[in-house]
C-alpha atoms as a PDB file:
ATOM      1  CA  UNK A   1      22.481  10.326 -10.246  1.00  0.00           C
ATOM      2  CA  UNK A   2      21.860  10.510  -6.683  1.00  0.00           C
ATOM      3  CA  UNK A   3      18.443   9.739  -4.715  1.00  0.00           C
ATOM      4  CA  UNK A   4      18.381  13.798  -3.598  1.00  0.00           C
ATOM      5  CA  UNK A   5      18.775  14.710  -7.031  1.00  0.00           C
ATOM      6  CA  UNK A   6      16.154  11.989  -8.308  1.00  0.00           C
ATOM      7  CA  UNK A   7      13.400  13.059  -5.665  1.00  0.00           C
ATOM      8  CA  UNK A   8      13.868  16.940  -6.447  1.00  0.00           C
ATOM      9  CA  UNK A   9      13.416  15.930 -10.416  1.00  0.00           C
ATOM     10  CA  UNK A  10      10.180  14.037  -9.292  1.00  0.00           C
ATOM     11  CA  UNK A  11       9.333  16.702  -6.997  1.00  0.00           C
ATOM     12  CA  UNK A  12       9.055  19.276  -9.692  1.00  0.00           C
ATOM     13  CA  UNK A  13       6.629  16.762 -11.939  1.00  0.00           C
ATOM     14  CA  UNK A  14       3.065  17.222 -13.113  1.00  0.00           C
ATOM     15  CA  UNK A  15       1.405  14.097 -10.614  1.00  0.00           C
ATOM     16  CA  UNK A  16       0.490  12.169 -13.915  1.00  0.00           C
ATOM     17  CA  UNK A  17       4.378  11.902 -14.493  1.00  0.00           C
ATOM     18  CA  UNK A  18       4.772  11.052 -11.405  1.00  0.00           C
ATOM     19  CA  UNK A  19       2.764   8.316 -11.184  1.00  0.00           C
ATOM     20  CA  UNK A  20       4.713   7.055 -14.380  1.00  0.00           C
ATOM     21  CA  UNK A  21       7.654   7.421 -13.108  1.00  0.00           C
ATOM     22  CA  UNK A  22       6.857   5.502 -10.540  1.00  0.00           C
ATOM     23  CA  UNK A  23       5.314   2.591 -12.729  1.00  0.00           C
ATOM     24  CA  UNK A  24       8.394   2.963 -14.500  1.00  0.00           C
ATOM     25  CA  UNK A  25      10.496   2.224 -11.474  1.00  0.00           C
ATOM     26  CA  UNK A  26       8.262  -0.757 -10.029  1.00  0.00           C
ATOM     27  CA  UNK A  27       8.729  -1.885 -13.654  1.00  0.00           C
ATOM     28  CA  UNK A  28      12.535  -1.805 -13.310  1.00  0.00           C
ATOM     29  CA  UNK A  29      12.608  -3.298  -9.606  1.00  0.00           C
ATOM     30  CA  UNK A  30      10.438  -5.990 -10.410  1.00  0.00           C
ATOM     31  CA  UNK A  31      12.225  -7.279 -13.384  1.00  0.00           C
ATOM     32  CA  UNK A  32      10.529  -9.263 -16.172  1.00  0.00           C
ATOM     33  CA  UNK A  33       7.585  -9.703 -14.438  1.00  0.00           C
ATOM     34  CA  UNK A  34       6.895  -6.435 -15.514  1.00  0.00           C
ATOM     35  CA  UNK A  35       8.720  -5.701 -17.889  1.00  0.00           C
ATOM     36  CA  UNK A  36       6.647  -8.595 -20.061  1.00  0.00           C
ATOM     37  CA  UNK A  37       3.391  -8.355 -18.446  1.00  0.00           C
ATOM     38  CA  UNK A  38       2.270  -4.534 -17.800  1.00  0.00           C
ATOM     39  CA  UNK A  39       1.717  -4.528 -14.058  1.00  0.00           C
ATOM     40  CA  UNK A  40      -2.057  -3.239 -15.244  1.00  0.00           C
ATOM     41  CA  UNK A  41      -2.044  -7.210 -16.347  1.00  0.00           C
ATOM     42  CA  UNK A  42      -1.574  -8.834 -13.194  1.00  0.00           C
ATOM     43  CA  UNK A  43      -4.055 -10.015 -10.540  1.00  0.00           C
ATOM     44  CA  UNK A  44      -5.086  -7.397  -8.292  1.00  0.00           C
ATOM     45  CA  UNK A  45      -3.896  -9.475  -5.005  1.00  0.00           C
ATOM     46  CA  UNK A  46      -0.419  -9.267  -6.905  1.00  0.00           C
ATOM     47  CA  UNK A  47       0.011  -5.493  -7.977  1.00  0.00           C
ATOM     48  CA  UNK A  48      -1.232  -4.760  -4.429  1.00  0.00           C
ATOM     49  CA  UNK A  49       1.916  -6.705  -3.413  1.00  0.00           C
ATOM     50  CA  UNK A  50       3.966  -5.361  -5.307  1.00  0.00           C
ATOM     51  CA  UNK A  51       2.933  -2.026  -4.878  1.00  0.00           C
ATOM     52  CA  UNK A  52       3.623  -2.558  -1.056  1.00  0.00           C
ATOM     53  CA  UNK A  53       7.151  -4.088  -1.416  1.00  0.00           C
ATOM     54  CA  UNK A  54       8.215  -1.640  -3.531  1.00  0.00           C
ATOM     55  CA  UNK A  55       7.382   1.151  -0.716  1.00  0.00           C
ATOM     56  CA  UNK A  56       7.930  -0.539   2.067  1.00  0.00           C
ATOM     57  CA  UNK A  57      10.849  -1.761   1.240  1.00  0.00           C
ATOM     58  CA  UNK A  58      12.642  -4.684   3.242  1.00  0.00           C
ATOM     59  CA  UNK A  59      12.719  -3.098   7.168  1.00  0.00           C
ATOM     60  CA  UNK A  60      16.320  -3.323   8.584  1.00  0.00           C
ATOM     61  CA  UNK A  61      16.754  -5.278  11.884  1.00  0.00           C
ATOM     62  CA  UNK A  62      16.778  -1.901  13.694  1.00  0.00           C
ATOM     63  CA  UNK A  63      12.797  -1.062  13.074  1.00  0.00           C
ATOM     64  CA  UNK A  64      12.116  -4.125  15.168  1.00  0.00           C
ATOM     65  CA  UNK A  65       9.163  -5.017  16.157  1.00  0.00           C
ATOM     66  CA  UNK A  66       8.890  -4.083  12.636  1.00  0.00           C
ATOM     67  CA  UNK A  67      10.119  -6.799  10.316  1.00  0.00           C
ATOM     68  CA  UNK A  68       9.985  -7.975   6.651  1.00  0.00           C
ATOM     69  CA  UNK A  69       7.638  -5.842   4.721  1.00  0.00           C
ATOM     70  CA  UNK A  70       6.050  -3.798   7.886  1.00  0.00           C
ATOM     71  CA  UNK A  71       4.756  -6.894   9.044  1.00  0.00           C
ATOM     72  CA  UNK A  72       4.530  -5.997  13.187  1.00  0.00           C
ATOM     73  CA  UNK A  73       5.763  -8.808  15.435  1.00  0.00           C
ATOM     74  CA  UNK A  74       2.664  -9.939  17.624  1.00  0.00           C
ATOM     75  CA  UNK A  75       3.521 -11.317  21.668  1.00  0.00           C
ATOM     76  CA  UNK A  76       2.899 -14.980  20.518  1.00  0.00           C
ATOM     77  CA  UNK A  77       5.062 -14.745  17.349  1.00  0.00           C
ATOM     78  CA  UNK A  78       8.450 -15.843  17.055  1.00  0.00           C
ATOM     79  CA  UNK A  79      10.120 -14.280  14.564  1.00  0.00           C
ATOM     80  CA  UNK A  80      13.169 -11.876  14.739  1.00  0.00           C
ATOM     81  CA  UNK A  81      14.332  -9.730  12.528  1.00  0.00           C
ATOM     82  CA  UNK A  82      16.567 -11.063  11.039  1.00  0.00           C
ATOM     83  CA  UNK A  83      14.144 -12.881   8.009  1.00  0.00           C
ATOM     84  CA  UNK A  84      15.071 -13.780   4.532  1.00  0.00           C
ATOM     85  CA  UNK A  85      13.033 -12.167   1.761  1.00  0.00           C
ATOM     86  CA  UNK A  86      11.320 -14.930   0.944  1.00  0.00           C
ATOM     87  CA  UNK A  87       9.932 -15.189   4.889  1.00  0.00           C
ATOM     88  CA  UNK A  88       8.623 -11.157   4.319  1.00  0.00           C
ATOM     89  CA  UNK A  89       7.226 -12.463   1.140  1.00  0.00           C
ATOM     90  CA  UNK A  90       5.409 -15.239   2.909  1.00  0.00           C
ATOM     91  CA  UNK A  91       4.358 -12.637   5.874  1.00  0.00           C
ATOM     92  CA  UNK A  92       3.357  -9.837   3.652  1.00  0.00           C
ATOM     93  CA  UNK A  93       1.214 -12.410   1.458  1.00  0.00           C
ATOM     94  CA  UNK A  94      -0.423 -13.731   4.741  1.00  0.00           C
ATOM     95  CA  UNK A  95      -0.682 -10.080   6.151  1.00  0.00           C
ATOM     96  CA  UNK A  96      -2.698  -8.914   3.206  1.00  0.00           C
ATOM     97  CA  UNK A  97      -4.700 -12.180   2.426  1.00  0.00           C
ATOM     98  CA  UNK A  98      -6.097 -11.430   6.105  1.00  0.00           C
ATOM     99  CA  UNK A  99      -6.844  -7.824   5.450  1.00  0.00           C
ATOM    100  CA  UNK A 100      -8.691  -8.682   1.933  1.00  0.00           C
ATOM    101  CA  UNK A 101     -10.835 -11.194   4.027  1.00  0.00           C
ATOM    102  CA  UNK A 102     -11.768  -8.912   6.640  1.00  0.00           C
ATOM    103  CA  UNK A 103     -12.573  -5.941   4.185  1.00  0.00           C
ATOM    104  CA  UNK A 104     -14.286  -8.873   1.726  1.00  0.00           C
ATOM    105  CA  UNK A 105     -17.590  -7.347   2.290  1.00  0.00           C
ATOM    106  CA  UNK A 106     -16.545  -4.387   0.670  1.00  0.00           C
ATOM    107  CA  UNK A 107     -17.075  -6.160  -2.558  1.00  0.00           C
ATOM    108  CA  UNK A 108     -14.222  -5.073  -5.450  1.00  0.00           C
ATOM    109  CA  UNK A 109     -13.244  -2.640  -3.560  1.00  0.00           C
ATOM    110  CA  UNK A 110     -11.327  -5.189  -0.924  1.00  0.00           C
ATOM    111  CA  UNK A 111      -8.229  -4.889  -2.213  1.00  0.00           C
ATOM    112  CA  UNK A 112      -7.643  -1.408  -2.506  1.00  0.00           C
ATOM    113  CA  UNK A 113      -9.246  -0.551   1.212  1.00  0.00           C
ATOM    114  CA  UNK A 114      -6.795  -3.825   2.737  1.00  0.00           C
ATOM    115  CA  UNK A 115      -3.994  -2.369   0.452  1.00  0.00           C
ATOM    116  CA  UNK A 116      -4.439   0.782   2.384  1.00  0.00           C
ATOM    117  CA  UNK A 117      -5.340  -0.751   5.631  1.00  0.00           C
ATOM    118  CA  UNK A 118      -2.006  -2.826   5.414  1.00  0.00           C
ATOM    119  CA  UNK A 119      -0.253   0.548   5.498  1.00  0.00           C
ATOM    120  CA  UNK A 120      -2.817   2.731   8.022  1.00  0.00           C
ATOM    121  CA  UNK A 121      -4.495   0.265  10.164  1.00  0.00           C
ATOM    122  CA  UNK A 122      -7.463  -1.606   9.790  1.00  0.00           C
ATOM    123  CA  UNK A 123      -9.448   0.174  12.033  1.00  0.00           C
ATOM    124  CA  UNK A 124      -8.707   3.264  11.060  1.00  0.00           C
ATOM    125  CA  UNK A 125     -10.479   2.512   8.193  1.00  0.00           C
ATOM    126  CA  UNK A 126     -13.404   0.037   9.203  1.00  0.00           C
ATOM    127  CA  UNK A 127     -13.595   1.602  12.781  1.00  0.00           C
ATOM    128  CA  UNK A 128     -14.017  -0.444  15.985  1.00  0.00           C
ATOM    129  CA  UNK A 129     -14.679   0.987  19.838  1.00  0.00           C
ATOM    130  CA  UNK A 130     -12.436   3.504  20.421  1.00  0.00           C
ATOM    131  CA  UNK A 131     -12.448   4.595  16.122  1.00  0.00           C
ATOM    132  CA  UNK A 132     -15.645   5.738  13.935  1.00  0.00           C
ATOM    133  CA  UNK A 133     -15.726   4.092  10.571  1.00  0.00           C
ATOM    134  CA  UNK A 134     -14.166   6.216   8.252  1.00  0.00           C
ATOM    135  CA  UNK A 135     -15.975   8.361   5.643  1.00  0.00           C
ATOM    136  CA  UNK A 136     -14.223   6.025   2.899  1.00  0.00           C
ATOM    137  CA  UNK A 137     -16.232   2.638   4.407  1.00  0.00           C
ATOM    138  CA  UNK A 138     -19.029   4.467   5.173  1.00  0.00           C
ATOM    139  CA  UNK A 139     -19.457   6.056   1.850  1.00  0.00           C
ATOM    140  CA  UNK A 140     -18.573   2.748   0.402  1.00  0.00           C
ATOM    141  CA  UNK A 141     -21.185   0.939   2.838  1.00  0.00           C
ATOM    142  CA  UNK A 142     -23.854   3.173   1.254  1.00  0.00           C
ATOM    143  CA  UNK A 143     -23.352   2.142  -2.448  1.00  0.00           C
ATOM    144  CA  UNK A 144     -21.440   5.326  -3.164  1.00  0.00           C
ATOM    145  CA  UNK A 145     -18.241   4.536  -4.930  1.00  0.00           C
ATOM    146  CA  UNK A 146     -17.134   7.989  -5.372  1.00  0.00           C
ATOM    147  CA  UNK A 147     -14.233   7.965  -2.764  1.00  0.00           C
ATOM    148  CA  UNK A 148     -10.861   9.237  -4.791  1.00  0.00           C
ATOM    149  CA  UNK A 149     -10.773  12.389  -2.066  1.00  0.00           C
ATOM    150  CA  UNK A 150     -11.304   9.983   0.465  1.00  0.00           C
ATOM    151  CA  UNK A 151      -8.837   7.167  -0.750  1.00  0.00           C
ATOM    152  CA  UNK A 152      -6.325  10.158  -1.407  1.00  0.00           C
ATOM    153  CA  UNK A 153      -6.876  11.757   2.378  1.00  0.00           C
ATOM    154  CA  UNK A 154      -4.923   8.904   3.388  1.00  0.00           C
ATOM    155  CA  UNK A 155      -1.446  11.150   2.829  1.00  0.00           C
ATOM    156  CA  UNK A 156      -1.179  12.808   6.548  1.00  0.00           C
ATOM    157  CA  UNK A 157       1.750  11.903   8.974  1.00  0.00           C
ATOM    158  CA  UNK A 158       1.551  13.533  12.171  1.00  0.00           C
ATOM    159  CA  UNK A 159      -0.928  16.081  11.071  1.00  0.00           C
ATOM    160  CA  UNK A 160       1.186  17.215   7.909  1.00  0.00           C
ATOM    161  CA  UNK A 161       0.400  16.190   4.458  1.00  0.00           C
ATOM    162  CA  UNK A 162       3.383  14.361   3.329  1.00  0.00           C
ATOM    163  CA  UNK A 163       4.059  13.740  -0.545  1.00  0.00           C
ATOM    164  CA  UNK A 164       5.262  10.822  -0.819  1.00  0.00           C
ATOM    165  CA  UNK A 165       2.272   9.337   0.725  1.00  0.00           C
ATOM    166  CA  UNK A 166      -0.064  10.956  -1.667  1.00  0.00           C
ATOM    167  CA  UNK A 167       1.637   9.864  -4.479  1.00  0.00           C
ATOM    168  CA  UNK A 168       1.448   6.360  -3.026  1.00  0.00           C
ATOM    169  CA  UNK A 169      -2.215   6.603  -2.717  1.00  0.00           C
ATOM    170  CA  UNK A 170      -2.541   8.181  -6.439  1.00  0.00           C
ATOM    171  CA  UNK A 171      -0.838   5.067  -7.237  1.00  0.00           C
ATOM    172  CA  UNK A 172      -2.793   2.675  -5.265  1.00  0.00           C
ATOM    173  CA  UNK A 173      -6.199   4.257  -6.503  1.00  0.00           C
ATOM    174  CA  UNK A 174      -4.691   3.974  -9.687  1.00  0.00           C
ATOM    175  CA  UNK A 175      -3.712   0.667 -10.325  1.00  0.00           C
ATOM    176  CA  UNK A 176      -6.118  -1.172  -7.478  1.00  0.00           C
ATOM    177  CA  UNK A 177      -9.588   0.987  -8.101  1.00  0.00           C
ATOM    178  CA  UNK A 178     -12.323  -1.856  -9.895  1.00  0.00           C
ATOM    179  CA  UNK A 179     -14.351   0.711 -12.090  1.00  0.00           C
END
């Protein structure tokens, strides 16, 4: 079956099959690791991982500065992009163990705003100078852990709502939310 033909049957989904479908695949990608331990089972640090690799995929040399896992070659780094997987592994790890720390004051809800962060920006998110905070921190700031329309907002490229994006924040909310 080819990808085209896969993505129009996924298309045409309710989103709750979707988001199985998709467990299913990062079930089938990841081997026994999840095939004998439910991903639902693993540490959140690690299905944030491997949420990430599986869609961000391995970046070919050509999206340099863009390497490994999305990890974005800094001026005083020296990598190229030609990496093995287990360097991207190493970089994505680091990447995100950052990103937890810096959101850390977000309580159990860390992981799922430096899982997002890892993919947005992190001051998109927690704001800085030039950016407000976002309604998700500041909600979250505030005690108020309603933030599934927030979380979900996430899903806009350019101005356009793109699907494939929304289904990877269903998934992240889904698997990384701490009720």
């Amino acid at each position: 079956m080819t990808t085209g033909i896969l993505l129009t049957l996924i298309r045409k989904m309710p989103m709750e099959s979707k988001l199985m479908a998709i467990f299913c695949g990062l079930c089938l990608a990841y081997g026994n690791a999840f095939a004998q331990n439910r991903i639902q089972d693993l540490p959140p640090f690690e299905r944030s991982v491997a949420i990430i690799k599986h869609f961000e995929k391995m970046h070919p040399p050509s999206a340099y500065p863009y390497i490994g896992y999305g990890h974005k070659v800094l001026p005083n780094e020296k990598y190229t992009s030609a990496i093995t997987e287990k360097q991207a592994d190493s970089l994505l790890r680091s990447d995100l163990k950052k990103l937890v720390d810096k959101c850390s004051y977000l309580g159990k809800d860390a992981i799922l705003v430096a899982t997002l962060a890892y993919n947005v920006g992190l001051y998109r998110i927690i704001g800085c100078e030039k950016l407000p905070k976002s309604t998700l921190v500041r909600k979250l700031e505030a005690g108020d852990r309603n933030i599934y329309r927030e979380y979900i907002a996430y899903c806009h490229y350019k101005g356009k709502a793109v699907p494939s994006l929304e289904l990877r924040r269903r998934l992240e909310f889904y698997l990384l939310y701490v009720p």
